[in-house]
Protein backbone atom coordinates (compact mmCIF):
# COMPACT_ATOMS: atom_id res chain seq x y z
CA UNK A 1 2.02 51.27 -20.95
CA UNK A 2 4.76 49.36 -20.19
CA UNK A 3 4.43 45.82 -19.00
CA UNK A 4 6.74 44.82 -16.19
CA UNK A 5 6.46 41.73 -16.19
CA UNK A 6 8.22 41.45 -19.58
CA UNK A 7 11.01 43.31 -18.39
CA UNK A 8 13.56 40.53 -17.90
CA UNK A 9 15.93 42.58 -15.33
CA UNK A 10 19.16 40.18 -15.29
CA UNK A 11 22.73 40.24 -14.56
CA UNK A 12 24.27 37.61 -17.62
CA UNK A 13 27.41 36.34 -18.43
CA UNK A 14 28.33 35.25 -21.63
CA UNK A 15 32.37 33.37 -22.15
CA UNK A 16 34.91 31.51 -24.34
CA UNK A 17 37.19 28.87 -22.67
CA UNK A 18 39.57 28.35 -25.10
CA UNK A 19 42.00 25.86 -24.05
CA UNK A 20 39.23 23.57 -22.75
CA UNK A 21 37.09 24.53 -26.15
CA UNK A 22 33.81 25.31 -24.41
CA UNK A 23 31.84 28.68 -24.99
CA UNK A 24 28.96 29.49 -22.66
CA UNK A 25 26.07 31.92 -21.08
CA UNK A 26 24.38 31.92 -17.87
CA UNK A 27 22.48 34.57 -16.23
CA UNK A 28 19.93 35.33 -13.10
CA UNK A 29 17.15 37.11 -12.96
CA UNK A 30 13.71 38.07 -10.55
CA UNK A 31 11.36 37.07 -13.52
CA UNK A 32 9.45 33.76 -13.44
CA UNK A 33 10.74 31.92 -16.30
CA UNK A 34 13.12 33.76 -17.80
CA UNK A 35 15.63 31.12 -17.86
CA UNK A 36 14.04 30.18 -21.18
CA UNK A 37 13.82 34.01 -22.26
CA UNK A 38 17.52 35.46 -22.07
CA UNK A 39 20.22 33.38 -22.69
CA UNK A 40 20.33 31.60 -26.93
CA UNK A 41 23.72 29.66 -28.76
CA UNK A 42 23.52 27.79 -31.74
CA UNK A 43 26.27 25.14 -31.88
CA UNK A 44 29.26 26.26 -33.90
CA UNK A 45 28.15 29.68 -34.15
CA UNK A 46 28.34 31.49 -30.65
CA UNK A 47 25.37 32.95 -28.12
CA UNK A 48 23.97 35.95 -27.53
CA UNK A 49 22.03 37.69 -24.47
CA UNK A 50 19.42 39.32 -25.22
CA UNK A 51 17.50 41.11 -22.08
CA UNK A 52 16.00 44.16 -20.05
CA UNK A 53 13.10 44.25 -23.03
CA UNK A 54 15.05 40.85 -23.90
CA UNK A 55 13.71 40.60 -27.47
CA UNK A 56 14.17 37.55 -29.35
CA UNK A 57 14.68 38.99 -32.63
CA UNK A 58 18.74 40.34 -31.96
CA UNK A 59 19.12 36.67 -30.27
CA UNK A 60 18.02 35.21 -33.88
CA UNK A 61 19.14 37.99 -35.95
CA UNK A 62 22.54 37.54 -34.08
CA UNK A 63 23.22 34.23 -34.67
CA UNK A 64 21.83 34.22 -38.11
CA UNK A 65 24.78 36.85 -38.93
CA UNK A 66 27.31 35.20 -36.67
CA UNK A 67 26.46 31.78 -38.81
CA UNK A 68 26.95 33.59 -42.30
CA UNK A 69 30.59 34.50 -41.07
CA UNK A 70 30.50 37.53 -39.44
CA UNK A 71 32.05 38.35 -35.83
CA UNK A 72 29.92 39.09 -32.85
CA UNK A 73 30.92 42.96 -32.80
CA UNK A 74 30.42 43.48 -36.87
CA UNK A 75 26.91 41.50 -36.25
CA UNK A 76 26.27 43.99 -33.20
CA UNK A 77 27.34 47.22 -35.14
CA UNK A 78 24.53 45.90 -37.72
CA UNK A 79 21.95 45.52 -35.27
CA UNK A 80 22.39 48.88 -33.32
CA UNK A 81 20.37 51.02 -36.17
CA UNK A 82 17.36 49.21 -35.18
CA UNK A 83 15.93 52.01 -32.98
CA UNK A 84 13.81 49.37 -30.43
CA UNK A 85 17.37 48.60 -29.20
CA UNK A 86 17.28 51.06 -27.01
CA UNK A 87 14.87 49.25 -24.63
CA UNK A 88 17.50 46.40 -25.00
CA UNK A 89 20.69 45.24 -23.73
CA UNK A 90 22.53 42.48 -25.67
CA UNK A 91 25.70 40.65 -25.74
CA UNK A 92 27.39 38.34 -28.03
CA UNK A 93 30.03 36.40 -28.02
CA UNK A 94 31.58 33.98 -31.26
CA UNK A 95 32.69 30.72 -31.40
CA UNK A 96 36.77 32.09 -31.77
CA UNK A 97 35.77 34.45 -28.55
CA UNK A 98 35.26 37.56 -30.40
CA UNK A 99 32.31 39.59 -27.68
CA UNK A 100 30.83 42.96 -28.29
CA UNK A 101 28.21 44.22 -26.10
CA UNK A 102 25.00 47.03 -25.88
CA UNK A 103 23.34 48.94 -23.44
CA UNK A 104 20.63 50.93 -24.26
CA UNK A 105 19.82 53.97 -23.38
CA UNK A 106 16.14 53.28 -22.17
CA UNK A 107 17.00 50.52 -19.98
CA UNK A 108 16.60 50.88 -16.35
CA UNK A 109 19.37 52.03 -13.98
CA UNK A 110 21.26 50.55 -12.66
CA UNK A 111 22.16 49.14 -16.42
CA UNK A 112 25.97 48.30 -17.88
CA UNK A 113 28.09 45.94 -19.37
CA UNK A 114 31.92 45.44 -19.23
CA UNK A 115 33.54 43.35 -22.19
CA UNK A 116 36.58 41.51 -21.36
CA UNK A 117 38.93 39.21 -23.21
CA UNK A 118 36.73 36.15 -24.53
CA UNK A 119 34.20 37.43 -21.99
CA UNK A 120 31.24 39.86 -21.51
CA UNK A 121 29.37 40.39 -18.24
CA UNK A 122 25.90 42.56 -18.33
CA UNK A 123 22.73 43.57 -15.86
CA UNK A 124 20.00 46.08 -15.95
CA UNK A 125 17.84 47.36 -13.16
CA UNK A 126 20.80 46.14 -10.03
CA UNK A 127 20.64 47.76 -6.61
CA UNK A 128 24.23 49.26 -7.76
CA UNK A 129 26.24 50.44 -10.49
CA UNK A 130 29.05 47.61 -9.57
CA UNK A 131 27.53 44.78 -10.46
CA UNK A 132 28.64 44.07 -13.87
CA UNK A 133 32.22 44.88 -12.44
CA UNK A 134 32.26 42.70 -10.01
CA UNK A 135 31.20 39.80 -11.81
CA UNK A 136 34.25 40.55 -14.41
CA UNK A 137 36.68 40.89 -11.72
CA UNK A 138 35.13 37.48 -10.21
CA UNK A 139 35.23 35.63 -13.93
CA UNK A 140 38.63 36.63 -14.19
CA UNK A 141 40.16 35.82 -11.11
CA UNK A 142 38.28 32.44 -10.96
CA UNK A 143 39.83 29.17 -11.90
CA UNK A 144 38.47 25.83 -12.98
CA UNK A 145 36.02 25.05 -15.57
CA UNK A 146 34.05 27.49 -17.85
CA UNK A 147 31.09 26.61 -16.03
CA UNK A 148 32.37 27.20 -12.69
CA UNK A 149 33.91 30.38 -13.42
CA UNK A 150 30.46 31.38 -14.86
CA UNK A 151 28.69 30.95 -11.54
CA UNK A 152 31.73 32.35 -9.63
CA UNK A 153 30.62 35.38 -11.42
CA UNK A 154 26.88 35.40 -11.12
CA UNK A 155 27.77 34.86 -7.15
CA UNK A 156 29.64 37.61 -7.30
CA UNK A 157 26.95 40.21 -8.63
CA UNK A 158 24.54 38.70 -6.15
CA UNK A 159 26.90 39.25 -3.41
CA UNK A 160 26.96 42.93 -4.75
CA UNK A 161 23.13 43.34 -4.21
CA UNK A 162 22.10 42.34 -7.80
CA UNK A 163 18.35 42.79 -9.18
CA UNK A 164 17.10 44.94 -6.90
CA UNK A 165 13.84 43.14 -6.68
CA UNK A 166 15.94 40.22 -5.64
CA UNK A 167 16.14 36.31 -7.59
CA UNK A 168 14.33 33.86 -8.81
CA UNK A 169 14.81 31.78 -12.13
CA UNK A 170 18.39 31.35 -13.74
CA UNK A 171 19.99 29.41 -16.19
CA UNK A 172 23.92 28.17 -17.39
CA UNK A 173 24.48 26.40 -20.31
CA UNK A 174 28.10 25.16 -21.53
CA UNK A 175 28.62 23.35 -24.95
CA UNK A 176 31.89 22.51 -27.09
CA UNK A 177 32.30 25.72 -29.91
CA UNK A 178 32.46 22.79 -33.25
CA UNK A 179 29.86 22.23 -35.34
CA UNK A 180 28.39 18.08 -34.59
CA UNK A 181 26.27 15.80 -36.51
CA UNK A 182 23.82 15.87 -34.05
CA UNK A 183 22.84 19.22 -32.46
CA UNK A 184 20.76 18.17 -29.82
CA UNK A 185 23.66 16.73 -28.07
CA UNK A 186 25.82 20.01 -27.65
CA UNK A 187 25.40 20.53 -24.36
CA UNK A 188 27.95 19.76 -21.71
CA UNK A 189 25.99 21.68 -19.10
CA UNK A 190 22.07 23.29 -19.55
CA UNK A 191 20.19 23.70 -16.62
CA UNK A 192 17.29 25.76 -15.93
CA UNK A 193 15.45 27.15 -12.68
CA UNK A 194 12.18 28.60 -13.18
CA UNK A 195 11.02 29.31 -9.72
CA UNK A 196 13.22 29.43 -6.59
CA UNK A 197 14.07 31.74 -3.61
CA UNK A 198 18.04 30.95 -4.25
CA UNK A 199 18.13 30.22 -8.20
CA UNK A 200 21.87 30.40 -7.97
CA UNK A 201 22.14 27.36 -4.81
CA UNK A 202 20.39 25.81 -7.15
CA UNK A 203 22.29 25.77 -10.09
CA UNK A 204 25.82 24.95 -7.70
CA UNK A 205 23.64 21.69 -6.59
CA UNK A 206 22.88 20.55 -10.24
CA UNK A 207 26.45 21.05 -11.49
CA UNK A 208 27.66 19.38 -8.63
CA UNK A 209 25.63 16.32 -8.93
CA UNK A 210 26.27 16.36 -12.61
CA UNK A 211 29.72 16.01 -12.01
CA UNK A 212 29.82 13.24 -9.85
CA UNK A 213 27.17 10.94 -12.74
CA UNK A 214 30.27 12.36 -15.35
CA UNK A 215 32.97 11.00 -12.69
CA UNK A 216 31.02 7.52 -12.16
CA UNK A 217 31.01 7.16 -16.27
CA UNK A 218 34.27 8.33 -16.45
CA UNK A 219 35.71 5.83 -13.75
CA UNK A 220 33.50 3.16 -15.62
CA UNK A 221 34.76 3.59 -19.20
CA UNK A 222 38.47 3.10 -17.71
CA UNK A 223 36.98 -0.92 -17.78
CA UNK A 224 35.53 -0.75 -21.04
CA UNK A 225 38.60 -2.03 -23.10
CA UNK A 226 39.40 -5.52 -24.20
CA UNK A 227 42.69 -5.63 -21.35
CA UNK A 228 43.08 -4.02 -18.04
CA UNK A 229 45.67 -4.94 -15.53
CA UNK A 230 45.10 -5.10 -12.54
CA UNK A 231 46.61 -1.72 -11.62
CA UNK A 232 43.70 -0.11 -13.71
CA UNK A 233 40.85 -1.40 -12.31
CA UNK A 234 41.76 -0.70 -8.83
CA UNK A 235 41.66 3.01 -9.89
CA UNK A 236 38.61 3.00 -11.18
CA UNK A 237 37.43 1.40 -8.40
CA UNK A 238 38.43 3.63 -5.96
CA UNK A 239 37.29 7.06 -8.70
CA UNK A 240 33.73 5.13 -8.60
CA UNK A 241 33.11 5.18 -5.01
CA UNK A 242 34.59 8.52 -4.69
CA UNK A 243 32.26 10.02 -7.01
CA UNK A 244 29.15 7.35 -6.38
CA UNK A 245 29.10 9.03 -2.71
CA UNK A 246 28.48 12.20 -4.02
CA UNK A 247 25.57 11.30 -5.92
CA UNK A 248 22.59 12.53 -3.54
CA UNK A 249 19.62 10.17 -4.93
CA UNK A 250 19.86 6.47 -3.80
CA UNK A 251 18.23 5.19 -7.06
CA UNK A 252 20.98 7.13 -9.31
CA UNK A 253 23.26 5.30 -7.52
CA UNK A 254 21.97 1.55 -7.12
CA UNK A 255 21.61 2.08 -11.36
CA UNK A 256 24.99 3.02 -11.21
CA UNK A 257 26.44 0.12 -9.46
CA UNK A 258 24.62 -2.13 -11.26
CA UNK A 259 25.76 -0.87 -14.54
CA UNK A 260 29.59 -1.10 -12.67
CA UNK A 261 29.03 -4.66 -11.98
CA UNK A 262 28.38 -5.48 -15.36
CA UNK A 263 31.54 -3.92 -16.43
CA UNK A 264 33.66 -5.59 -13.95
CA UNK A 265 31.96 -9.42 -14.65
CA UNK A 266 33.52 -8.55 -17.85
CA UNK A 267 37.13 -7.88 -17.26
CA UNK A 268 37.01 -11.44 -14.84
CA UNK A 269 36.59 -9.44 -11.68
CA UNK A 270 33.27 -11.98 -10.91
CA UNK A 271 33.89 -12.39 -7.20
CA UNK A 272 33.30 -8.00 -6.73
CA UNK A 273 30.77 -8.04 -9.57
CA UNK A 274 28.42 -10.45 -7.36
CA UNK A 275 29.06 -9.19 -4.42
CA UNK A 276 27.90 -5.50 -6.09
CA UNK A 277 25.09 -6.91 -7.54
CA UNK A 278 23.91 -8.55 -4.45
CA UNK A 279 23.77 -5.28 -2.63
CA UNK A 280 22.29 -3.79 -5.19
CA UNK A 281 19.58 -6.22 -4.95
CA UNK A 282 19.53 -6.15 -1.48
CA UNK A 283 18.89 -2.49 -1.07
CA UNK A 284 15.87 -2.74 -3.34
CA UNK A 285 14.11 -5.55 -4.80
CA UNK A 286 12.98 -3.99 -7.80
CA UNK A 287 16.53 -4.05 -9.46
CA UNK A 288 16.60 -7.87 -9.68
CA UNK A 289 13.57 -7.34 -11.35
CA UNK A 290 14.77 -4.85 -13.66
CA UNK A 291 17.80 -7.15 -14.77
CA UNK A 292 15.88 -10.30 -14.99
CA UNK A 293 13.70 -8.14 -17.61
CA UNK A 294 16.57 -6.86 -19.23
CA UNK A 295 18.22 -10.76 -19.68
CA UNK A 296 15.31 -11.32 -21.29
CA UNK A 297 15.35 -9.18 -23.90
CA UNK A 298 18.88 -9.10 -24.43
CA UNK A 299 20.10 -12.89 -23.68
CA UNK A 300 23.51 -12.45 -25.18
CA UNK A 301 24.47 -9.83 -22.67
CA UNK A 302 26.58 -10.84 -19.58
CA UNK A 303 22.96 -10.19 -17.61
CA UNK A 304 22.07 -13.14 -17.97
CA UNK A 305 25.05 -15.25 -17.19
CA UNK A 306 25.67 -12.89 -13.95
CA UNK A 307 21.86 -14.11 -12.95
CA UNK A 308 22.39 -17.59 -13.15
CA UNK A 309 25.31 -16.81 -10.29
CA UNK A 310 23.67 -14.20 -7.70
């Protein structure tokens, strides 16, 4: 007997951007959980879907093959003589954008892929047979980053009637194509919903704010050189408040202005560093706590000397 609930029913997306070097796979699905079940990249090697039955072994198998040196379609022409594929649908795409894609014969209808340049969009058990073309047409047409032409294409086969039990968990993850020293930073994007009535709203909210903690960084780091003119630090100035007001929890923020007053005491700009600080401190208590604390253990930073002024 057949045992639904491991039928992992999804719409997926799997991409290449290659002039901003970022390869990526997101997907949605009615299934509790299976955010952690469909979508699997290695870093410098590529990532594979693996759903409908969604089992793990092509995912591994995959990127085994794809690590060895071989391109996501000779890995999937390999893996297609396994007769349990047929319960499967899988799609992989390689770290130079090379995508093949399979759907088998015993998933459920509606079931399809359509493989695109650097691209491959698949979904099993959809209200209609249009889904997977809609969410190509929608990747395609879409602008921006990778990871916001991924969603414009997993809003695109919900707004064509996707799983036809309707959603529930999803998942996007974006990460550079090279091979680092350290794997378990890859990541530019990986977020995960296990349980929500509008996965997909959910998702848009967690870029979103992600964006705006990249764009408070970003705006900070234009301080963090030994000489900025003037010029310079009115810019980032005006990029931190822009993106500090679209930063939805108040404690997110408060750390990040405290961490931006730091970086301005440094580069002589004490008078807004204080005043900063002082609203920090004024909107909650606890963060002159938290910097007296971290004076103390690390006296030599410019903590301590902004205390002795606030």
């Amino acid at each position: 007997m057949i045992n639904l609930s491991k039928l992992l029913n999804t719409y997926s997306i799997i991409a290449f951007d290659p002039e901003n070097r970022q390869i990526g796979g997101a997907m949605q699905t009615h299934n509790f959980g299976a955010c952690q079940s469909v979508i699997w990249g290695r870093h410098g090697v590529g990532i594979v879907a693996s759903q409908a039955r969604s089992d793990r072994f092509y995912a591994f198998a995959g990127l085994e093959m794809m690590s060895l040196g071989k391109t996501a379609e000779e890995v999937l022409n390999n893996l297609v003589s396994d007769s349990n594929i047929e319960s499967n649908q899988v799609a992989m795409i390689d770290v130079k954008g090379n995508t093949a894609a399979y759907t088998g014969k015993k998933c459920t209808p509606e079931a399809g892929h359509r493989v695109g340049k650097n691209y491959s969009c698949q979904a099993n058990m959809m209200l209609k047979d249009t889904v997977w073309a809609a969410m190509a047409e929608a990747f395609e047409n879409s602008e921006g980053e990778l990871v916001d032409r991924m969603m414009d294409a997993l809003e695109a086969a919900e707004n064509e009637g996707g799983d036809i039990r309707g959603a529930q968990s999803a998942v996007i993850k974006i990460f550079s194509p090279e091979k680092v020293e350290r794997p378990w930073t890859d990541c530019v994007y990986d977020f995960r919903v296990y349980d929500s009535p509008e996965p997909l709203q959910e998702l848009r909210r967690l870029i979103r704010v992600k964006k705006a903690h990249q764009q408070t960084i970003a705006a900070m780091n234009l301080l963090n050189k030994e000489a900025v003119d003037d010029e310079t630090i009115a810019l980032s100035m005006q990029r931190f408040d822009a993106a500090l007001s679209r930063i939805p929890n108040m404690d997110s923020r408060l750390q990040h202005q405290c961490q931006y007053a730091v970086s301005l005491f440094c580069q002589g700009k004490e008078n807004e560093a204080l005043l900063l600080l002082r609203k920090v401190f004024a909107a909650d208590s606890r963060w002159r706590e938290m910097v007296v604390r971290i004076a103390r253990v690390y006296p030599e930073e410019p903590y301590t000397r902004m205390l002795a002024k606030v």
